[in-house]
Protein backbone atom coordinates (compact mmCIF):
# COMPACT_ATOMS: atom_id res chain seq x y z
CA UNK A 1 -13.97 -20.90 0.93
CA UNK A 2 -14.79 -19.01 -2.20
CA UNK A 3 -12.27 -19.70 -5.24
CA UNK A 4 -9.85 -17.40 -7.11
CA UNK A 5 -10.60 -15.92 -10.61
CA UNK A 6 -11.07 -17.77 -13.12
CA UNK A 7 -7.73 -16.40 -14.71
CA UNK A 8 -5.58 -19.23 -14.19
CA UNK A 9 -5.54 -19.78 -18.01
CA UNK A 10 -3.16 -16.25 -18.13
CA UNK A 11 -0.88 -17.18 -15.69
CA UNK A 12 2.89 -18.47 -17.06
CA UNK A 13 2.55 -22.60 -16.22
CA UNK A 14 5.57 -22.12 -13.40
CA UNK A 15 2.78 -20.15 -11.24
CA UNK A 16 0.49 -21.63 -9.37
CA UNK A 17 -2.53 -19.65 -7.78
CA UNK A 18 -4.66 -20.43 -4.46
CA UNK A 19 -6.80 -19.23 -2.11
CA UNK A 20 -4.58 -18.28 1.46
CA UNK A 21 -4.71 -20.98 3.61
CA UNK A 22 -4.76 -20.75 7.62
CA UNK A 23 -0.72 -22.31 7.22
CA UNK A 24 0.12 -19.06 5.35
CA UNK A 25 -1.12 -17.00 8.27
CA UNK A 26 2.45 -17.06 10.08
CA UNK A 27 4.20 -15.94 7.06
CA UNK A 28 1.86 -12.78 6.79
CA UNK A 29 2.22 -12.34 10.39
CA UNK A 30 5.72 -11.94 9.62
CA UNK A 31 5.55 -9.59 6.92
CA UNK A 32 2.80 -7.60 8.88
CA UNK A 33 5.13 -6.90 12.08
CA UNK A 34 7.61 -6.23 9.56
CA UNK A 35 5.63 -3.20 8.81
CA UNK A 36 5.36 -1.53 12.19
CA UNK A 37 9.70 -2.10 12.57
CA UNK A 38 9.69 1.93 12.88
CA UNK A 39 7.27 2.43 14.71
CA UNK A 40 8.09 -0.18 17.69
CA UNK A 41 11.16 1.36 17.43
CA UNK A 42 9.65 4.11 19.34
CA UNK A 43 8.68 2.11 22.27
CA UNK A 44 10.87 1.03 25.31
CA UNK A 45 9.74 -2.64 25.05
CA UNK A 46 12.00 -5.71 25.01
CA UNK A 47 11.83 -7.53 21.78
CA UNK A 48 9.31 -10.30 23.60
CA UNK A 49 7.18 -7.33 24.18
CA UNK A 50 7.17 -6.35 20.89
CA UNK A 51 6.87 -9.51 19.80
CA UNK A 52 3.37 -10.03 21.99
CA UNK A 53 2.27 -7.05 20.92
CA UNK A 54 2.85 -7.50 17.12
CA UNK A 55 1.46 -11.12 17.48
CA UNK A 56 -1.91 -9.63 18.98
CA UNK A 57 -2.53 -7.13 16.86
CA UNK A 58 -1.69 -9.67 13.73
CA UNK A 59 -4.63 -11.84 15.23
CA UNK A 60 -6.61 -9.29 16.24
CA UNK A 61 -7.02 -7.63 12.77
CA UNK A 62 -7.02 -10.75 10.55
CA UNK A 63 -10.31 -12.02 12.78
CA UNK A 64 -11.73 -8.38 12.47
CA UNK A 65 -11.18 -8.96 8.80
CA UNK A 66 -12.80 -12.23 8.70
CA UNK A 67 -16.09 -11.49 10.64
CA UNK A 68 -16.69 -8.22 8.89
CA UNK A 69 -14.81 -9.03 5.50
CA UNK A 70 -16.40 -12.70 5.46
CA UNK A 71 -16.50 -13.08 1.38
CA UNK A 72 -13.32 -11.31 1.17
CA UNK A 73 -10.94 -12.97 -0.98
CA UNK A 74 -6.67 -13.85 -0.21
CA UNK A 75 -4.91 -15.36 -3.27
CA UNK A 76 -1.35 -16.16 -2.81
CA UNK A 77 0.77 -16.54 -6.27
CA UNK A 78 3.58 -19.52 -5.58
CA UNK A 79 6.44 -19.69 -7.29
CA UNK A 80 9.71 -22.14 -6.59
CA UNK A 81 8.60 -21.82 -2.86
CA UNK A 82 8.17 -18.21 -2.72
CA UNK A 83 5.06 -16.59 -2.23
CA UNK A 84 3.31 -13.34 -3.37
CA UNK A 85 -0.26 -12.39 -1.48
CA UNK A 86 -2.64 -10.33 -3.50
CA UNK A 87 -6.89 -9.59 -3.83
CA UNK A 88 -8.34 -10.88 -6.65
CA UNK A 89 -9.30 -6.94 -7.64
CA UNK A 90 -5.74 -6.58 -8.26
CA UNK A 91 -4.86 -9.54 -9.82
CA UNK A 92 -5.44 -8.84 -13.24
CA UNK A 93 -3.19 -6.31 -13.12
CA UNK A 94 -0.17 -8.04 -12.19
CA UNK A 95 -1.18 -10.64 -15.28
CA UNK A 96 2.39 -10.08 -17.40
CA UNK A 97 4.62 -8.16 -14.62
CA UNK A 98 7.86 -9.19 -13.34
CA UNK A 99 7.37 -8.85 -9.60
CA UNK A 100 10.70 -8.40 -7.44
CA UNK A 101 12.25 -7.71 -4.43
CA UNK A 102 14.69 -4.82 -4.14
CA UNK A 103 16.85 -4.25 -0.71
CA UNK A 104 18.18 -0.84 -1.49
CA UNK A 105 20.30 1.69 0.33
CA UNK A 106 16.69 3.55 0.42
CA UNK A 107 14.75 1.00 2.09
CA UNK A 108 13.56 -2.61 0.65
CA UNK A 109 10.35 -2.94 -1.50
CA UNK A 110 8.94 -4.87 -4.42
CA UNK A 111 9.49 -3.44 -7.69
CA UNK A 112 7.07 -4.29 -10.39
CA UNK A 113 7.63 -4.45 -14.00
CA UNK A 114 4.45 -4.80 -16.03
CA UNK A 115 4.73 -4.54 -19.73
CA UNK A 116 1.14 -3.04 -20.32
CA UNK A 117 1.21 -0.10 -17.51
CA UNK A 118 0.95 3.59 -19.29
CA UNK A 119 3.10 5.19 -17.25
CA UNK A 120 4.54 4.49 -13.56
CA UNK A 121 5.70 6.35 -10.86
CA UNK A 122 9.81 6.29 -10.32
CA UNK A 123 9.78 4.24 -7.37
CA UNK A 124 8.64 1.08 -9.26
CA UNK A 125 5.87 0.73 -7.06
CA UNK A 126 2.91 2.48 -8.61
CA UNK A 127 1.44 2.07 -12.00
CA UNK A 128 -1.12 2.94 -14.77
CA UNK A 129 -3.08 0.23 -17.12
């Protein structure tokens, strides 16, 4: 498996990066289906269907991914447990942000912070470097 960056010098010494491992795989499973929450919504399946469904598409995608993809890189960022997922493209980028996550009235989302962006959308989302 190809390794991260070499960037692990910039990171705060309470982070720890890595390359995804196949044990993270039900975690983004679980953030994946909870991506497609409106749009299931639309179906009249049962919540196993939905469920079987979600699952295969999950699968399905990550091993088109992997054949096609195959020197594609998936850090994860761990901190006290928690875990952020990211490409090493983006990365540098994040290098000095606060990243956090926001359940709002409006919907729930990370918000990032980063003290070198030169301007940002409103939403907390988006950002220039």
């Amino acid at each position: 498996m190809p390794q991260p960056p070499d960037i692990r010098a910039d990171l705060p010494p309470h982070l720890h990066l890595r390359a995804a491992l196949d044990s993270d795989l039900p975690l983004l499973e679980r953030i994946y289906a909870g991506t497609r929450t409106e749009e299931m919504a639309q179906t009249d399946w049962d919540a196993a269907q939905i469920a079987a469904f979600l699952r295969f598409q999950f699968h399905a995608q990550h091993q088109h991914y992997a054949t096609h993809y195959a020197d594609a890189q998936f850090l994860v960022i761990e901190r006290d447990g928690a875990r952020l997922f990211i490409d090493p493209v983006s990365l540098p980028f994040l290098l000095g942000s606060e990243v956090d996550w926001v359940d709002e009235l409006i919907g729930a989302s990370f918000k990032v912070k980063n003290p070198n962006a030169t301007s940002a959308c409103g939403c907390g989302v988006s950002f220039s470097v």
